[in-house]
C-alpha atoms as a PDB file:
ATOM      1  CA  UNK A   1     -10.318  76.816 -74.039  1.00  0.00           C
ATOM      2  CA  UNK A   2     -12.952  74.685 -75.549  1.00  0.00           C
ATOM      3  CA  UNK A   3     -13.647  71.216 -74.376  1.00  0.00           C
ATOM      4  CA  UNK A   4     -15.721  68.481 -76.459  1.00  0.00           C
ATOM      5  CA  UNK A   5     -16.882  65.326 -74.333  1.00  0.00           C
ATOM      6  CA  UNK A   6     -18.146  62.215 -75.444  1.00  0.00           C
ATOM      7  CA  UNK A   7     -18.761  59.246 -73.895  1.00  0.00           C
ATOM      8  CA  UNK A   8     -20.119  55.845 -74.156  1.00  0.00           C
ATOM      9  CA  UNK A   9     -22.369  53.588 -71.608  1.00  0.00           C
ATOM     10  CA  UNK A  10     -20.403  50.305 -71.456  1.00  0.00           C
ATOM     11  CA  UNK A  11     -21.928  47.003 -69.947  1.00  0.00           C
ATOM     12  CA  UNK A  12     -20.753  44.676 -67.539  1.00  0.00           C
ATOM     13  CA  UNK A  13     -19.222  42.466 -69.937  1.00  0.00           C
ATOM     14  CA  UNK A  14     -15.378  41.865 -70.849  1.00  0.00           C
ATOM     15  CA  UNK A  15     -16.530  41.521 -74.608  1.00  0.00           C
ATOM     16  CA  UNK A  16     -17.580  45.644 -74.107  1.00  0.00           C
ATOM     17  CA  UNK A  17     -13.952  46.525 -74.014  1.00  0.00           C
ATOM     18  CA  UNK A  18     -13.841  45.721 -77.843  1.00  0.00           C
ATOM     19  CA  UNK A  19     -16.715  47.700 -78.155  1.00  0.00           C
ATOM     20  CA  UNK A  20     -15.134  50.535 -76.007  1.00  0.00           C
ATOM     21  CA  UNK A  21     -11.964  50.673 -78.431  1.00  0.00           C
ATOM     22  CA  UNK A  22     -13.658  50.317 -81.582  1.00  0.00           C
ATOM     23  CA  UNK A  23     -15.726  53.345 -80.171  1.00  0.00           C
ATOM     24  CA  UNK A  24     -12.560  55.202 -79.042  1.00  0.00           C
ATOM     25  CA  UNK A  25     -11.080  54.610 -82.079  1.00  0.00           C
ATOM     26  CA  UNK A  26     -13.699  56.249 -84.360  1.00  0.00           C
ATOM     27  CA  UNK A  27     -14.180  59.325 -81.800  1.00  0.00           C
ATOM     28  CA  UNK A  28     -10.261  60.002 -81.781  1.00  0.00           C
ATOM     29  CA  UNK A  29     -10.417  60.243 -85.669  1.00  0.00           C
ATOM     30  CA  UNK A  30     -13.266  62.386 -85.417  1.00  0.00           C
ATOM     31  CA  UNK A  31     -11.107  65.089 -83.082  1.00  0.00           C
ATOM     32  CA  UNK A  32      -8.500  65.219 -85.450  1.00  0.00           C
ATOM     33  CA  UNK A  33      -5.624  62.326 -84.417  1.00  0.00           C
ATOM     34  CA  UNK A  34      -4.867  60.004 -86.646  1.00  0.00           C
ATOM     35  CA  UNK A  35      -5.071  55.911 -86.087  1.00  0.00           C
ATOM     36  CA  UNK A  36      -1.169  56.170 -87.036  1.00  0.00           C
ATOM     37  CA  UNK A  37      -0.143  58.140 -84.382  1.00  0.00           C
ATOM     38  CA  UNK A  38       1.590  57.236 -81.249  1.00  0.00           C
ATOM     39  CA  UNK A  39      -1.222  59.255 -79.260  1.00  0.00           C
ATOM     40  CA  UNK A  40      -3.917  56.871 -80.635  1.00  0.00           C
ATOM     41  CA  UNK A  41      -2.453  53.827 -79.744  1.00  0.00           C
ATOM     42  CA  UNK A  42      -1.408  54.916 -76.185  1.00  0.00           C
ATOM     43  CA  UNK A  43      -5.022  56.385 -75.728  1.00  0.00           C
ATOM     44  CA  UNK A  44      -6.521  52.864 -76.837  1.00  0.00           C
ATOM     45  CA  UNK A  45      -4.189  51.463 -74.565  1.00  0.00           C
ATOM     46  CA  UNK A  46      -5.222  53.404 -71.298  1.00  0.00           C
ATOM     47  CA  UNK A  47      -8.810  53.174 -72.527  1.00  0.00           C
ATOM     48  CA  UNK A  48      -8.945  49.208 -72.580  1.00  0.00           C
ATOM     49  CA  UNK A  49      -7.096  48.674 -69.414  1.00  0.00           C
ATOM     50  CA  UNK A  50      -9.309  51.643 -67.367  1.00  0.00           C
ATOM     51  CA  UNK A  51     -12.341  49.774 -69.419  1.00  0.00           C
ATOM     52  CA  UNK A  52     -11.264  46.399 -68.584  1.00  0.00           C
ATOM     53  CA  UNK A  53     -10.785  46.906 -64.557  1.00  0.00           C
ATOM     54  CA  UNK A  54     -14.119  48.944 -63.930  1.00  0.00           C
ATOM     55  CA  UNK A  55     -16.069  45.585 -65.990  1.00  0.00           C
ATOM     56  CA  UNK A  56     -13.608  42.963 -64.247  1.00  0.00           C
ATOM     57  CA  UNK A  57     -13.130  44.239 -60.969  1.00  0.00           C
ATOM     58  CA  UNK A  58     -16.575  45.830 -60.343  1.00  0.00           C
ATOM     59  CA  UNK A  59     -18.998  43.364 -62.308  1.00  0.00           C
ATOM     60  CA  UNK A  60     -21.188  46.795 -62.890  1.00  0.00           C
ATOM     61  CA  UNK A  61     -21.840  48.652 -65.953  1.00  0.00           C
ATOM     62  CA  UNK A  62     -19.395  51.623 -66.871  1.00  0.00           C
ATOM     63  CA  UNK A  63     -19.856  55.087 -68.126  1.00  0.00           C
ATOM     64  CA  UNK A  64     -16.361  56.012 -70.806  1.00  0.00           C
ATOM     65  CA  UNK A  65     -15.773  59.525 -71.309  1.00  0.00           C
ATOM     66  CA  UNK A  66     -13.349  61.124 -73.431  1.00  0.00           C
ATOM     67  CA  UNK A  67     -12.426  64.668 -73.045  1.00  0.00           C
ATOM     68  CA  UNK A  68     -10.049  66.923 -75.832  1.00  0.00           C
ATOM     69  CA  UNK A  69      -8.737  70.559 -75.295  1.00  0.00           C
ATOM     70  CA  UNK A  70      -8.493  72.507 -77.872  1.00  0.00           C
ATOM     71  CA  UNK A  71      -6.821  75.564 -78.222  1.00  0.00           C
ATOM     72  CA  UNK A  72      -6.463  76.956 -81.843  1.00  0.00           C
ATOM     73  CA  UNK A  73      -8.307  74.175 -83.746  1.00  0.00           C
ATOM     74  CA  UNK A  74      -4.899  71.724 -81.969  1.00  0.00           C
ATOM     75  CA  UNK A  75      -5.995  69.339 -79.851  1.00  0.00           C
ATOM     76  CA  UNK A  76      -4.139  69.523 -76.327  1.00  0.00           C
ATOM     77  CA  UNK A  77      -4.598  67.522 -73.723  1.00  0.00           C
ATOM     78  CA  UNK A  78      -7.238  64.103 -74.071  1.00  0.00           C
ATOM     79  CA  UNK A  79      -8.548  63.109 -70.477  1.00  0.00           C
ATOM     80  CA  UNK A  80      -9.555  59.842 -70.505  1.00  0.00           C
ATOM     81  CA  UNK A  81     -12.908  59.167 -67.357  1.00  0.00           C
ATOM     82  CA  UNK A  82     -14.123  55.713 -66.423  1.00  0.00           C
ATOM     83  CA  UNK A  83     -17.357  55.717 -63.587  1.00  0.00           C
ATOM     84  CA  UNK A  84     -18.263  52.686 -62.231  1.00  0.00           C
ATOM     85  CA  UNK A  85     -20.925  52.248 -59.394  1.00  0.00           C
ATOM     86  CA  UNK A  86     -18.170  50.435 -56.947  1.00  0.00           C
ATOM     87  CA  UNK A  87     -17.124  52.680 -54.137  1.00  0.00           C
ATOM     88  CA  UNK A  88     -13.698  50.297 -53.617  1.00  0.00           C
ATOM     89  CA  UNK A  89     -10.804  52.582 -54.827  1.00  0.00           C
ATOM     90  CA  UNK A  90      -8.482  51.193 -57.715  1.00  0.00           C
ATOM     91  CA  UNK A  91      -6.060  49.429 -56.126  1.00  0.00           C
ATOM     92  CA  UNK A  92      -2.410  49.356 -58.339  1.00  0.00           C
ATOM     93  CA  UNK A  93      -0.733  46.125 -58.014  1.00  0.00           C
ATOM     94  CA  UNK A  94       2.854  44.748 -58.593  1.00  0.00           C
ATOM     95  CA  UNK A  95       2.435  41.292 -60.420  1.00  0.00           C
ATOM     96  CA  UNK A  96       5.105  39.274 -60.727  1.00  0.00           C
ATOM     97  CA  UNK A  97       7.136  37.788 -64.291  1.00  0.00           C
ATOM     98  CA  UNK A  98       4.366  35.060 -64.828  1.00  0.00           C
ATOM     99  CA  UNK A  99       1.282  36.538 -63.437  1.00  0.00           C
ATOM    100  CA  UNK A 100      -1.332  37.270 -66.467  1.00  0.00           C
ATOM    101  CA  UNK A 101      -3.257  40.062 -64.330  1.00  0.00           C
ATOM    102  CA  UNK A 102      -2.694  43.157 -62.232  1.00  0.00           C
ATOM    103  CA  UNK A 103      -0.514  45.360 -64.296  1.00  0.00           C
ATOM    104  CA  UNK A 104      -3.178  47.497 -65.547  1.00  0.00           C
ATOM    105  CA  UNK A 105      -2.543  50.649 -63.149  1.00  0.00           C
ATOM    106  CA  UNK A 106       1.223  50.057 -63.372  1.00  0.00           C
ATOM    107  CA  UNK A 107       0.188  50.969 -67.443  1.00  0.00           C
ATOM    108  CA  UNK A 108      -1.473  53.845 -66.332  1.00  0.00           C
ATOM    109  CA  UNK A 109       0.812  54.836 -64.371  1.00  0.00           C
ATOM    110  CA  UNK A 110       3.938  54.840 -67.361  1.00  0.00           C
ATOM    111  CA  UNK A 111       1.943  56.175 -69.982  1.00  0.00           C
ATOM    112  CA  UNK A 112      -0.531  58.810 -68.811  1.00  0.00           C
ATOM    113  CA  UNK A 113       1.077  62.111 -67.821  1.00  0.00           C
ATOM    114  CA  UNK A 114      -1.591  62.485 -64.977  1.00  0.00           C
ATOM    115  CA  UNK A 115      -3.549  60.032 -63.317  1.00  0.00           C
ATOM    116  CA  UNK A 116      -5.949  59.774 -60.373  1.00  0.00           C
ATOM    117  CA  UNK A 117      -9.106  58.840 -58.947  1.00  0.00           C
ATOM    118  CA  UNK A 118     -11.934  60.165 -57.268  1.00  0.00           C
ATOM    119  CA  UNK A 119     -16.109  59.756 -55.439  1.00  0.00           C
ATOM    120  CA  UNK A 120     -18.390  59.955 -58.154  1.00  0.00           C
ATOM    121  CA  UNK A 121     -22.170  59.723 -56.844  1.00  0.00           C
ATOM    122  CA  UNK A 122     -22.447  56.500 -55.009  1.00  0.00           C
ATOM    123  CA  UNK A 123     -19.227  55.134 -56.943  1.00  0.00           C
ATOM    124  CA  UNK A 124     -15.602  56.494 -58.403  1.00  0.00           C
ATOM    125  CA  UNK A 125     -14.119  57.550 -61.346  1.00  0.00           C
ATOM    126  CA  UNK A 126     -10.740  56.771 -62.231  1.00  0.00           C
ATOM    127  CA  UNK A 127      -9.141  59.124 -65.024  1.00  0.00           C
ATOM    128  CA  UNK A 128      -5.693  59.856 -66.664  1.00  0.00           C
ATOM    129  CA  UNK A 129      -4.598  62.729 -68.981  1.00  0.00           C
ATOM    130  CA  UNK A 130      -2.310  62.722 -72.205  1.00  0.00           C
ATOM    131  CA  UNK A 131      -0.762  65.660 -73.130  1.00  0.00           C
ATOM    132  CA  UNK A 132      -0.296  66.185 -77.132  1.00  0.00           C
ATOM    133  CA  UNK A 133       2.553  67.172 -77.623  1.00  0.00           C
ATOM    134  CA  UNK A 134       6.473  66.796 -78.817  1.00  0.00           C
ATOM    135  CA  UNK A 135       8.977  64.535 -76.898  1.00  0.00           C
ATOM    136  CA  UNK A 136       8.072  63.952 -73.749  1.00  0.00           C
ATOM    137  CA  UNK A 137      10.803  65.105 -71.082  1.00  0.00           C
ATOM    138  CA  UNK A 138      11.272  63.780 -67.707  1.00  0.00           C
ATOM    139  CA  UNK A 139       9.400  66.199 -65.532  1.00  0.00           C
ATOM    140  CA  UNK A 140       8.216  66.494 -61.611  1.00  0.00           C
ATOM    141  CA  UNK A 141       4.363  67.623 -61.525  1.00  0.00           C
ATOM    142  CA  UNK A 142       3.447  68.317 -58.105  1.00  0.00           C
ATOM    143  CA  UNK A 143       0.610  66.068 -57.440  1.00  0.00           C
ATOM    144  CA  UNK A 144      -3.014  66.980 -56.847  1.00  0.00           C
ATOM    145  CA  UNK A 145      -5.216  64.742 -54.216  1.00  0.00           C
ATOM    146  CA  UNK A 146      -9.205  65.284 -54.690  1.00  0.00           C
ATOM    147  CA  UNK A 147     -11.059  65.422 -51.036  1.00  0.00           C
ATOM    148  CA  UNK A 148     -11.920  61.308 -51.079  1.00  0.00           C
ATOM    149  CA  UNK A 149      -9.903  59.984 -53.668  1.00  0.00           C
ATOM    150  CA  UNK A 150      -6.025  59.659 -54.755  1.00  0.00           C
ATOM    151  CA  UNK A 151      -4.312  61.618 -57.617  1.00  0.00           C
ATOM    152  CA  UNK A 152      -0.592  59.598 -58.418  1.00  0.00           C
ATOM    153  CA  UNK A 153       2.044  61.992 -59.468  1.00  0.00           C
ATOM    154  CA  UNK A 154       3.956  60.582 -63.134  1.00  0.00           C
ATOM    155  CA  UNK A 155       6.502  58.418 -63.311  1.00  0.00           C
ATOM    156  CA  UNK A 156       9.480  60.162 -65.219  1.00  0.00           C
ATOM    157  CA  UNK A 157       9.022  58.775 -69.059  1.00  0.00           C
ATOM    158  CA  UNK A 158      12.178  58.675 -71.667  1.00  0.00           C
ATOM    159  CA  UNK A 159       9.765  58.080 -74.713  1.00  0.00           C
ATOM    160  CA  UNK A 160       7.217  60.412 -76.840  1.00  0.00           C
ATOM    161  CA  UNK A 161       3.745  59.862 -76.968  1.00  0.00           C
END
């Protein structure tokens, strides 16, 4: 299976995250899915919150990678790999009705079909895969934990990506 990765160097700046989707966007045409599909938008989604927490919660500059499998000339599955320089692990929160922050992982968590973290040089990387392909049925994937860091098994998901 070949695998094309691009990334992008992203600042320590909230106004980057614009920057990281208008990037996204462009590179996702470029591997063959369309703005119009569902897979876009949910990858722009997951890219913008896992953008957003690394230049929030960090305050250091980020390093967005973007991994498609293809097998056939069909792209498979898109991994999605923000590093940041902060050793502190993500932490997933449970806001409440009226709080305007810490749902971010809980997004993660309902759209991605695999997500996790893990020690990269003196900081992390947090990651998530999409799988492209038909309706998505509930499924149990056994989940995998990297030595140091924290893989999260999928939430069971009643809607197509």
């Amino acid at each position: 299976m070949q695998v094309l990765q691009v990334q992008l160097e992203v600042g320590p700046d909230p106004a980057e995250v614009g920057r990281a989707r208008r990037w996204a966007r462009s590179r996702l045409a470029g591997s063959g899915i369309g703005e119009d599909e569902p897979l876009a938008e949910t990858l722009i989604l997951l890219i913008s919150e896992l953008v957003t927490n690394a230049v929030v919660h960090t305050g250091c500059p980020a390093v967005l990678r973007m991994l498609f499998g293809a097998a056939g000339g069909v792209t498979g599955t898109v991994r999605v790999e923000v590093a940041d320089a902060s050793d502190r692990p993500p932490l997933q929160r449970h806001a409440d009705g009226d709080e305007t922050n810490g749902r971010g992982l809980e997004l993660v968590d309902g759209l991605a079909d695999r997500w996790g973290w893990q020690p990269e040089g003196v900081g992390k990387q947090i990651w998530c895969e999409v799988d492209r392909r038909g309706p998505v049925r509930p499924r149990r994937v056994p989940p995998v934990v990297p030595q140091g860091g924290e893989t999260r098994e999928p939430a069971p998901r009643l809607f197509t990506v």
